[in-house]
Protein backbone atom coordinates (compact mmCIF):
# COMPACT_ATOMS: atom_id res chain seq x y z
CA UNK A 1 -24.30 4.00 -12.90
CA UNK A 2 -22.74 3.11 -9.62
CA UNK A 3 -20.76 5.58 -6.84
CA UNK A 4 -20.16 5.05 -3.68
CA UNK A 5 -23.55 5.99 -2.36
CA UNK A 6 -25.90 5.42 -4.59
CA UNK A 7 -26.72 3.17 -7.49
CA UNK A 8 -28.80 3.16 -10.96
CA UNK A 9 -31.49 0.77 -11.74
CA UNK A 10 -32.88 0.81 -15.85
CA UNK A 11 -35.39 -1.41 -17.98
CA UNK A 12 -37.42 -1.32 -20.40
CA UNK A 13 -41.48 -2.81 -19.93
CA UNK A 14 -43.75 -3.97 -23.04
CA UNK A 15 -46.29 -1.86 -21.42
CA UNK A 16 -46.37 2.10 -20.00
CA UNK A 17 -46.39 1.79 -16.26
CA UNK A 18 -44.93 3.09 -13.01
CA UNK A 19 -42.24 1.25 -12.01
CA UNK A 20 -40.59 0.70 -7.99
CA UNK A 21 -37.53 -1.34 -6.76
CA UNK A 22 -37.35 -2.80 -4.15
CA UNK A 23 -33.64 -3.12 -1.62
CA UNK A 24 -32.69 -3.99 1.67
CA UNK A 25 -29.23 -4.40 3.62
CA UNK A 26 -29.55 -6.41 6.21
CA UNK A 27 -33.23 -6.69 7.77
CA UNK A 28 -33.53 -2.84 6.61
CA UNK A 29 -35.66 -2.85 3.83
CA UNK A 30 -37.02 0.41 1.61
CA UNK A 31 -38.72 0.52 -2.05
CA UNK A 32 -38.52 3.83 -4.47
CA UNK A 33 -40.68 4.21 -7.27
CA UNK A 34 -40.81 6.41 -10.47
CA UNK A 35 -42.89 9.43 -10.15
CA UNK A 36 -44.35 9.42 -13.87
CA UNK A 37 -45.19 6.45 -15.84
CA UNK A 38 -42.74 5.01 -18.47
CA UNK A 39 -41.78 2.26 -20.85
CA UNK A 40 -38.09 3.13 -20.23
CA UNK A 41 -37.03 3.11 -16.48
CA UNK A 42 -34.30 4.47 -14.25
CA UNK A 43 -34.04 4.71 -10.29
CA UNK A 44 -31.50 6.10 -8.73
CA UNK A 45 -31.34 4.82 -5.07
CA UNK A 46 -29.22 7.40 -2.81
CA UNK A 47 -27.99 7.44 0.64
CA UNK A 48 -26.46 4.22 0.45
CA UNK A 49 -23.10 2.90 2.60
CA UNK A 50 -20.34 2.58 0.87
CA UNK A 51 -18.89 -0.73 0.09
CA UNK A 52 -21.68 -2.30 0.97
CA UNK A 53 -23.91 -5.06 -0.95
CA UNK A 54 -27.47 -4.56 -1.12
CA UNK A 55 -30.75 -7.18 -2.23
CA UNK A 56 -33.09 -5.83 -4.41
CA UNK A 57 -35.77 -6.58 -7.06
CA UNK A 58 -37.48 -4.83 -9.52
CA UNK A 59 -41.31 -4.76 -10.04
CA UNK A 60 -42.84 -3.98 -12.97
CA UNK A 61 -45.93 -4.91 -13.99
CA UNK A 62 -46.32 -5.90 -17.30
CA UNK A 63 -42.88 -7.50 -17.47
CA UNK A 64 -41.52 -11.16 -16.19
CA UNK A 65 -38.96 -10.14 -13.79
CA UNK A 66 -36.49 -12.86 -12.65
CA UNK A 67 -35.45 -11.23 -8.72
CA UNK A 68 -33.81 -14.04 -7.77
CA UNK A 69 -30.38 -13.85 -6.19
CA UNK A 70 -30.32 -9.79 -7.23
CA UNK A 71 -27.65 -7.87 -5.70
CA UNK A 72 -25.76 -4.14 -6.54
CA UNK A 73 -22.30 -2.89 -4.61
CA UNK A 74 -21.44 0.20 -4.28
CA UNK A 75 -18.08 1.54 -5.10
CA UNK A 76 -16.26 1.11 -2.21
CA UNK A 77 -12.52 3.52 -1.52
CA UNK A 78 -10.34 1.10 0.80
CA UNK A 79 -7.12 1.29 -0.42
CA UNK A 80 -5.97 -2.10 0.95
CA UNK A 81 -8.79 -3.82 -0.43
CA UNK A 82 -7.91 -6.97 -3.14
CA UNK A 83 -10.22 -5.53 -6.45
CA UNK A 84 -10.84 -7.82 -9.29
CA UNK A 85 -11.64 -6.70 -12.50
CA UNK A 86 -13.05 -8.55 -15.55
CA UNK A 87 -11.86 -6.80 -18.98
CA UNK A 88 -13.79 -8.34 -22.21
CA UNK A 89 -13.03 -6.78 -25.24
CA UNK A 90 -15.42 -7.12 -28.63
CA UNK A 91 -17.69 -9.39 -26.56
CA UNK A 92 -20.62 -9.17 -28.89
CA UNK A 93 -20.71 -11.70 -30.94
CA UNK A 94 -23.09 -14.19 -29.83
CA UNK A 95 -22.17 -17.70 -30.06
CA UNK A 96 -19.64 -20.40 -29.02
CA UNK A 97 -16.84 -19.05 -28.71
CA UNK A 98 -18.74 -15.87 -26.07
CA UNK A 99 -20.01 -18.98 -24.00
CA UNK A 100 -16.54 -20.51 -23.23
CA UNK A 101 -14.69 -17.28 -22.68
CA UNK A 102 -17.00 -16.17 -20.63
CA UNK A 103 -17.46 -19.70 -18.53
CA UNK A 104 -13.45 -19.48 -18.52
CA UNK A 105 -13.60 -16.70 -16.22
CA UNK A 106 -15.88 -18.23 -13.79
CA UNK A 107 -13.75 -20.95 -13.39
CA UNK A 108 -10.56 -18.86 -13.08
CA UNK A 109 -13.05 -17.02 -10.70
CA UNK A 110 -13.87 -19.91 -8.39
CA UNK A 111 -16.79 -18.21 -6.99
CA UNK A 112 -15.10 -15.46 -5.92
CA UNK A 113 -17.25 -11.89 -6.86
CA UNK A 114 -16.14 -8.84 -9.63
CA UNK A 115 -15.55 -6.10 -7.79
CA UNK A 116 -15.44 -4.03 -11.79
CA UNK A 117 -17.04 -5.37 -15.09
CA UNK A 118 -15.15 -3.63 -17.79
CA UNK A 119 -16.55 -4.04 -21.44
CA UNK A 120 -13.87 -2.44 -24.54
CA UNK A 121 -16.24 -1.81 -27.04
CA UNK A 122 -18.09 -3.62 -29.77
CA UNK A 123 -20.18 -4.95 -27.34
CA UNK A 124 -23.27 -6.05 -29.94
CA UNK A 125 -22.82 -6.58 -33.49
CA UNK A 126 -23.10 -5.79 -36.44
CA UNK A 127 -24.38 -2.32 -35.45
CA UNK A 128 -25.24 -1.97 -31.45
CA UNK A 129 -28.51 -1.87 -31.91
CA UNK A 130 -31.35 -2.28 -28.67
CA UNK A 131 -32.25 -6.03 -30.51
CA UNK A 132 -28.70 -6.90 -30.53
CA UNK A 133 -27.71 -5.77 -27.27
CA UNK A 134 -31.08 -7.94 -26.12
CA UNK A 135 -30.03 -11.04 -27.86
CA UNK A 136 -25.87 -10.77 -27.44
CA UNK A 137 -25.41 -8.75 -24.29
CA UNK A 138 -28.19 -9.09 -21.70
CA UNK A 139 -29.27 -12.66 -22.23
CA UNK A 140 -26.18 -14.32 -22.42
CA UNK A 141 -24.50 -12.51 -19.48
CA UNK A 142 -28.14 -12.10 -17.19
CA UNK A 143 -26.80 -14.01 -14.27
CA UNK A 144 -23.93 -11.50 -14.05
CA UNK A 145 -26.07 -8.24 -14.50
CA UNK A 146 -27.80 -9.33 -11.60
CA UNK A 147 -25.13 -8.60 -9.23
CA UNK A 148 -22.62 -7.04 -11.03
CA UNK A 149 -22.43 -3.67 -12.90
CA UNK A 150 -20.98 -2.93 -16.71
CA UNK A 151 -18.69 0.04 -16.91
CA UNK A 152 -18.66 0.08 -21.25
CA UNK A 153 -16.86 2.32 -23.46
CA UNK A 154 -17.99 2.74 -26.86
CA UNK A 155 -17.06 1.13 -29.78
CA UNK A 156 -17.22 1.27 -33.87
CA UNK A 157 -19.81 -1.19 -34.42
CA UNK A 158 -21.76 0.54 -30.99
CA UNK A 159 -21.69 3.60 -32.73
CA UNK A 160 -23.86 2.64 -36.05
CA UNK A 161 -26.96 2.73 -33.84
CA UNK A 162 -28.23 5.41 -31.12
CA UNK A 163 -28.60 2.63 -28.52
CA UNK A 164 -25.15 3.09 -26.37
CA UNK A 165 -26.10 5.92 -24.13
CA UNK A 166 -29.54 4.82 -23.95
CA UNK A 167 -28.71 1.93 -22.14
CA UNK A 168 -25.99 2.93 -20.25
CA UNK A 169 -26.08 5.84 -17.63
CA UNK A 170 -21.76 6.93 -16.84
CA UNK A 171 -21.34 10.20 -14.61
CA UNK A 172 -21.24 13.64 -16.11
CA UNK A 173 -19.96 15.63 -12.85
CA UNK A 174 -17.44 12.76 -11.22
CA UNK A 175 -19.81 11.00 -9.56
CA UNK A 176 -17.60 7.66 -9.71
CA UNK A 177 -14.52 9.43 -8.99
CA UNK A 178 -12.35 12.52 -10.91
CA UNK A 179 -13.15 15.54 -12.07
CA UNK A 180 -15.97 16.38 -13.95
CA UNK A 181 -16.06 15.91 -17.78
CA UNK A 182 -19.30 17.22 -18.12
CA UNK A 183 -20.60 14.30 -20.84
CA UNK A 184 -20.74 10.52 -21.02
CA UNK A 185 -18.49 10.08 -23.49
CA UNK A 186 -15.47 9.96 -21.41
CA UNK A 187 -15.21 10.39 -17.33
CA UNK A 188 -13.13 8.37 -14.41
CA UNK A 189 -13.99 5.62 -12.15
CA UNK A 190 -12.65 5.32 -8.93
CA UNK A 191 -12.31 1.68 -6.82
CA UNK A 192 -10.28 1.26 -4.17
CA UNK A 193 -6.71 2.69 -4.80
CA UNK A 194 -7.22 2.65 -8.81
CA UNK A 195 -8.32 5.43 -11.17
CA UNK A 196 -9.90 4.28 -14.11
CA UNK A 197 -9.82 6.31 -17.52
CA UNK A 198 -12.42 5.44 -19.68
CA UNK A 199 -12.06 7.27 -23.20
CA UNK A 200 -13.96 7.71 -26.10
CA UNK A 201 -11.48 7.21 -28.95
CA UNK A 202 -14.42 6.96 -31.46
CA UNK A 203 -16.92 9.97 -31.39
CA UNK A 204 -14.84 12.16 -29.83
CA UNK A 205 -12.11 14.73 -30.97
CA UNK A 206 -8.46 13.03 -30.49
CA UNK A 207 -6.54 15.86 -31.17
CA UNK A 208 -4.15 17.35 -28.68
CA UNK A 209 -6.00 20.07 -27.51
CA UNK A 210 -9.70 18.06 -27.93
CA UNK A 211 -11.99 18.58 -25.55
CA UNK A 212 -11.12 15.12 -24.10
CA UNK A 213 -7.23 15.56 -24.09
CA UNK A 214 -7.56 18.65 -22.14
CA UNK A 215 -10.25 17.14 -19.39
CA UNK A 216 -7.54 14.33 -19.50
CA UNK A 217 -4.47 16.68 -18.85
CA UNK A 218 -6.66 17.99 -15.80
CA UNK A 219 -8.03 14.71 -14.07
CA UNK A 220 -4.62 13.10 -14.10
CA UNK A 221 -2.95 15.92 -12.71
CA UNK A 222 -6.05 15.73 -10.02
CA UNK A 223 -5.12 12.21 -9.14
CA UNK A 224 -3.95 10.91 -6.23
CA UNK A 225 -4.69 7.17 -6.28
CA UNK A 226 -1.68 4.98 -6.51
CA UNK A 227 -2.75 3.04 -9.60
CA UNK A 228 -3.62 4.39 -13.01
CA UNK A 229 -5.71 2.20 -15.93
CA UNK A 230 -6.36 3.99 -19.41
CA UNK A 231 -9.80 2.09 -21.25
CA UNK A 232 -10.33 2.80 -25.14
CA UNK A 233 -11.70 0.96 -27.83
CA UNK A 234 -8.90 1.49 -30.31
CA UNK A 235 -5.22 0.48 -29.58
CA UNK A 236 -2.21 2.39 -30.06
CA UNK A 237 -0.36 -0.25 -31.50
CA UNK A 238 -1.62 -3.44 -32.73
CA UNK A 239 -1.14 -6.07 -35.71
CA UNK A 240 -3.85 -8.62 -35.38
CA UNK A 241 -6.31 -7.70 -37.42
CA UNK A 242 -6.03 -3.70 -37.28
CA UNK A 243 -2.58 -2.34 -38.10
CA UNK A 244 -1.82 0.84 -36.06
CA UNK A 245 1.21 1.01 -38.90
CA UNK A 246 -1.84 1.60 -41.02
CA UNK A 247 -2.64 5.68 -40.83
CA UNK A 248 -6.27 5.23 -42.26
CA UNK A 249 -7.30 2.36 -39.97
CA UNK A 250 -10.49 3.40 -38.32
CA UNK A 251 -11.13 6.52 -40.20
CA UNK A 252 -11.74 9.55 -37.69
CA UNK A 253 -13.31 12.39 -39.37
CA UNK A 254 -11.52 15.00 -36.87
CA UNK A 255 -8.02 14.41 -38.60
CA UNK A 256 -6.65 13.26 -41.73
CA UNK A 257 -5.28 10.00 -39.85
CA UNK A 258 -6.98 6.94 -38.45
CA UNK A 259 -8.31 6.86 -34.47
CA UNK A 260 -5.27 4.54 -33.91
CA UNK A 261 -2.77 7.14 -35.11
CA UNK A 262 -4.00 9.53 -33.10
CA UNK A 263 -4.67 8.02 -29.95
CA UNK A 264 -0.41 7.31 -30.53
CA UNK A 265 0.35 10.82 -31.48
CA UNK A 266 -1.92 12.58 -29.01
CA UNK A 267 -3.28 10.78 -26.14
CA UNK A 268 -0.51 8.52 -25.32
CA UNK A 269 2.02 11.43 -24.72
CA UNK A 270 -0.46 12.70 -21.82
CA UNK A 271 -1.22 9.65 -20.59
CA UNK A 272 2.54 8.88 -20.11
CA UNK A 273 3.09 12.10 -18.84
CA UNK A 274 1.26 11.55 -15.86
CA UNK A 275 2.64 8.20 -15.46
CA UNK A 276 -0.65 6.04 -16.57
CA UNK A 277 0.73 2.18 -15.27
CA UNK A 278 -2.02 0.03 -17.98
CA UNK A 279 -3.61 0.80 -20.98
CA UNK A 280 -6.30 -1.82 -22.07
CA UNK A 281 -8.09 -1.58 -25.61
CA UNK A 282 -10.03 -4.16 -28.33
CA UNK A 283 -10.65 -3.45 -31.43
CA UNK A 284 -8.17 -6.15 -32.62
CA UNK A 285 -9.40 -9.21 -32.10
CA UNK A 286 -6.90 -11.14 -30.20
CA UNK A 287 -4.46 -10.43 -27.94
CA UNK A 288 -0.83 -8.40 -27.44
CA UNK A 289 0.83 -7.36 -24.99
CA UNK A 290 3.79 -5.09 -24.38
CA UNK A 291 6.56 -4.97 -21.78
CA UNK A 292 6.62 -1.94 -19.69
CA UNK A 293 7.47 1.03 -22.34
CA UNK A 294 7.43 4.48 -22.96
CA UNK A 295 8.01 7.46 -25.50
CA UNK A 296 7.23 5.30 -28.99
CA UNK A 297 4.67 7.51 -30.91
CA UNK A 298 5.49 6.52 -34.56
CA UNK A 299 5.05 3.70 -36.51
CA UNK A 300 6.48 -0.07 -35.20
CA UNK A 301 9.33 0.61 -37.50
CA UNK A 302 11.02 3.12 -35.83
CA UNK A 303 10.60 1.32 -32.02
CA UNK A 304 13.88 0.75 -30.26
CA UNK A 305 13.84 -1.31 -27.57
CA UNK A 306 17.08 1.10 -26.31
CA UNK A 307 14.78 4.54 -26.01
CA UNK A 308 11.49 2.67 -25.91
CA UNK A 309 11.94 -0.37 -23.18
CA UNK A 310 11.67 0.71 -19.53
CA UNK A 311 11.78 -3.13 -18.06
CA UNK A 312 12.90 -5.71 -20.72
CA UNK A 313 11.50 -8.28 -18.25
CA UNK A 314 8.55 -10.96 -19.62
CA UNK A 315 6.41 -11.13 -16.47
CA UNK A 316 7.22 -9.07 -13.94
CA UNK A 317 8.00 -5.08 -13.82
CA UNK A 318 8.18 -2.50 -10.83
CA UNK A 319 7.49 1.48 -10.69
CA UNK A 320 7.80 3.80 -8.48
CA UNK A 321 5.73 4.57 -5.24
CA UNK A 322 6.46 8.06 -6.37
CA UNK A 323 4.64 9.18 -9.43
CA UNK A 324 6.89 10.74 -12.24
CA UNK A 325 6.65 11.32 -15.74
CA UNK A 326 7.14 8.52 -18.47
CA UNK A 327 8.28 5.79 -15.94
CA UNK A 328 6.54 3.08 -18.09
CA UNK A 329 3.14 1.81 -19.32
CA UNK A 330 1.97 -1.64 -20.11
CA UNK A 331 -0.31 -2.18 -23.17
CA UNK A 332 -2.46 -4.61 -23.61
CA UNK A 333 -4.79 -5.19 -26.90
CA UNK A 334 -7.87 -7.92 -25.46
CA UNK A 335 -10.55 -8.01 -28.45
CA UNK A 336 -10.94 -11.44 -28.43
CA UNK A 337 -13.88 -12.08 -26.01
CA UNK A 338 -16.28 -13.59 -28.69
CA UNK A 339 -13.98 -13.74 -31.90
CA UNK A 340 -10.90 -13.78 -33.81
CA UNK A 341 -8.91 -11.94 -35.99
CA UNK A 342 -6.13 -13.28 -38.50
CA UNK A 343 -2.95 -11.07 -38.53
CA UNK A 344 0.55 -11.07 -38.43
CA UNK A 345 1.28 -10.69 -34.63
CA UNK A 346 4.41 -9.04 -35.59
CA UNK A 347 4.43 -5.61 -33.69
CA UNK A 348 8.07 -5.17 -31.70
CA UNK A 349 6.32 -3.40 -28.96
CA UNK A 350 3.92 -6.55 -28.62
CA UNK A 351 6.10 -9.29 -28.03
CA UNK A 352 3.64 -11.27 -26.25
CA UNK A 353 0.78 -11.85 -28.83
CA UNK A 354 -1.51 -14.77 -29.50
CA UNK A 355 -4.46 -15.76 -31.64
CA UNK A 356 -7.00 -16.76 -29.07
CA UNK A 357 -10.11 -16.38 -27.64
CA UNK A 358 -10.23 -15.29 -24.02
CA UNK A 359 -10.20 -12.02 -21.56
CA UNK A 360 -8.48 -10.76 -18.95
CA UNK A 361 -8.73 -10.69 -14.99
CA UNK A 362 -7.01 -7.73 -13.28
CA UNK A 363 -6.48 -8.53 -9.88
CA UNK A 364 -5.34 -5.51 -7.74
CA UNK A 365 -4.06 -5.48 -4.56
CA UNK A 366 -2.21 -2.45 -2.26
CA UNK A 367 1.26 -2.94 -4.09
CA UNK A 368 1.06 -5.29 -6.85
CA UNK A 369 -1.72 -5.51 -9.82
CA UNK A 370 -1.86 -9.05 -11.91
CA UNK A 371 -2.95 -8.65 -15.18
CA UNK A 372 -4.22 -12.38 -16.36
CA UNK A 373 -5.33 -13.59 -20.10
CA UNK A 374 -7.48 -16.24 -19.64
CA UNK A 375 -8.31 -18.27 -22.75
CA UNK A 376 -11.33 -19.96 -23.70
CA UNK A 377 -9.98 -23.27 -22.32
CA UNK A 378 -9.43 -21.72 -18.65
CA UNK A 379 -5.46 -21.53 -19.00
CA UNK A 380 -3.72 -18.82 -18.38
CA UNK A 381 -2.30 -18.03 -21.72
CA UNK A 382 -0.11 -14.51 -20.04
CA UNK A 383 0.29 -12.78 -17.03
CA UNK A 384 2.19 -10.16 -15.59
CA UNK A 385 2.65 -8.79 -12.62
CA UNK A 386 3.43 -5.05 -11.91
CA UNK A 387 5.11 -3.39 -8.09
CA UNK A 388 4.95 -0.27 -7.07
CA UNK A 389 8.36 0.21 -4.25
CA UNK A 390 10.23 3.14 -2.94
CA UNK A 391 13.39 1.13 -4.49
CA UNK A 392 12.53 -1.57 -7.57
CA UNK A 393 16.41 -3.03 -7.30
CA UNK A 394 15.26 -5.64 -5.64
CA UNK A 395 13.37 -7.29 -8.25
């Protein structure tokens, strides 16, 4: 778990022992160690500088540590600040086709540093369990986790095993930004001038007076930072794979539809209340993409692009400085980090759609966000770019 002053450190040793890491920023250098012995570790390291990028290592004795070139950030709040964001959806499959996505995005990258890591979901198959987050998560993406911290919401295959919120630590009282949710399952994240959403859409009650909907209603009408970015596992429409036409896709046992019904029916009316700009999910694995819409909460055979289209442009939209209700979201389905799914493509709110392997790079600035898919060759397969102006007639 990261904030802006302070930062979370877990592992797990063969043997029971005390851990201590070990940080410094600049020639400053200070060490905190657990107070009991453990097999499973976590430090928290306060009274850190915001924004800042701190050295450490981690000493432990009866593991094989590799401390080279380890570095954590802490979330920083300058709102003119360039933030880029990796978004990897269904990710765990290890294999081929992780290796070149994930090399894609260096390259696209050129060196430059993530300022967010954001994983969709289905981050180790078959079942999430500790083994197959070892072999498909940490080991093929250890240089990363060295400097660079995951922000993961949970997904279907995550949820077969009880190792999700073991390994991962997410803020109960708004640490990272927002209001508090009180539980792990959903909470905010705040970088720069965005506020990040990241929902549980499958352990968690999606009615429209769940727990989560109502925390929801509250944080959003809380905010105050100029960009908004919804994170769930499930889409609200899709047809690559999963059909969201389908109402007993993904099963939910809190209502007699499927997660992706609901999420349509009852979470995408608040989050377009409150004027949510990007809504990123997996599940699907391969990737759509909508124009900037609004108000479509039905099946894709009642969407009109005449109520339903806000901007019929391809690659570049533009909202209001001011915030106001149902002045257009962009969705975007990116489940194709490690594999692919074989469906029709045919959704009319997903015009842009394509059966390919890759993941996105978000790449906000003060008045403009970039939302890249980057395939598994290193092209840029679609982008769009989204303003924010007192007056949008100019574009």
């Amino acid at each position: 778990m990261q904030t802006t002053n302070s930062i979370m450190i877990k592992w797990q040793s063969p043997q029971v022992e005390r851990g201590c890491v070990q940080y410094s920023l600049n020639s400053s250098q200070k060490k905190v160690c657990e107070d009991k012995e453990s097999r499973y570790h976590s430090i928290s390291i306060k009274n850190l500088e915001e924004g800042r990028t701190y050295s450490y290592n981690v000493q432990s004795k009866s593991l094989e540590i590799d401390n080279m070139h380890r570095s954590f950030t802490t979330l920083n709040s300058d709102l003119n600040k360039t933030q880029n964001i990796w978004i990897m959806g269904d990710s765990g499959e290890l294999g081929k086709g992780q290796k070149e996505v994930y090399t894609a995005m260096q390259i696209y990258m050129q060196g430059k540093s993530l300022d967010l890591w954001i994983l969709l979901g289905d981050n180790a198959y078959s079942s999430g369990s500790q083994k197959q987050y070892n072999t498909s998560f940490f080991e093929p993406y250890k240089d990363l986790l060295k400097t660079t911290v995951p922000w993961a919401v949970i997904g279907n295959h995550d949820a077969r095993r009880w190792a999700f919120y073991d390994i991962f630590d997410f803020p109960l009282q708004g640490e990272s930004g927002g209001i508090s949710s009180g539980t792990e399952k959903f909470y905010a994240l705040e970088q720069g001038n965005i506020h990040i959403l990241m929902l549980d859409s499958e352990t968690t009650d999606l009615s429209k007076d769940g727990e989560m909907a109502q925390w929801l209603q509250k944080d959003l009408k809380a905010n105050t930072k100029k960009w908004t970015i919804a994170i769930l596992h499930h889409p609200p429409y899709t047809d690559g794979g999963h059909s969201s036409d389908d109402p007993f896709d993904s099963h939910s046992r809190f209502s007699l539809n499927g997660k992706l019904f609901s999420i349509r029916e009852n979470i995408v009316p608040i989050l377009e209340k409150y004027d949510v700009d990007l809504v990123y999910s997996g599940h699907s694995h391969v990737y759509e993409r909508s124009k900037l819409i609004h108000k479509h909460y039905g099946t894709s055979d009642s969407f009109d692009i005449n109520k339903h289209i806000v901007q019929d442009n391809e690659k570049k939209y533009c909202k209001s400085l001011d915030s106001k209700p149902f002045g257009g979201t962009i969705y975007t389905v990116t489940g194709s980090a490690a594999k692919l799914d074989h469906g029709a493509l045919s959704h009319p709110a997903l015009p842009f759609a394509y059966e390919k392997l890759g993941s996105v790079i978000l790449r906000v600035q003060s008045h403009s966000l970039t939302s890249s898919f980057i395939n598994n060759e290193g092209l840029v397969q679609d982008q769009f770019i989204l303003y924010k102006k007192k007056d949008c007639s100019s574009l």
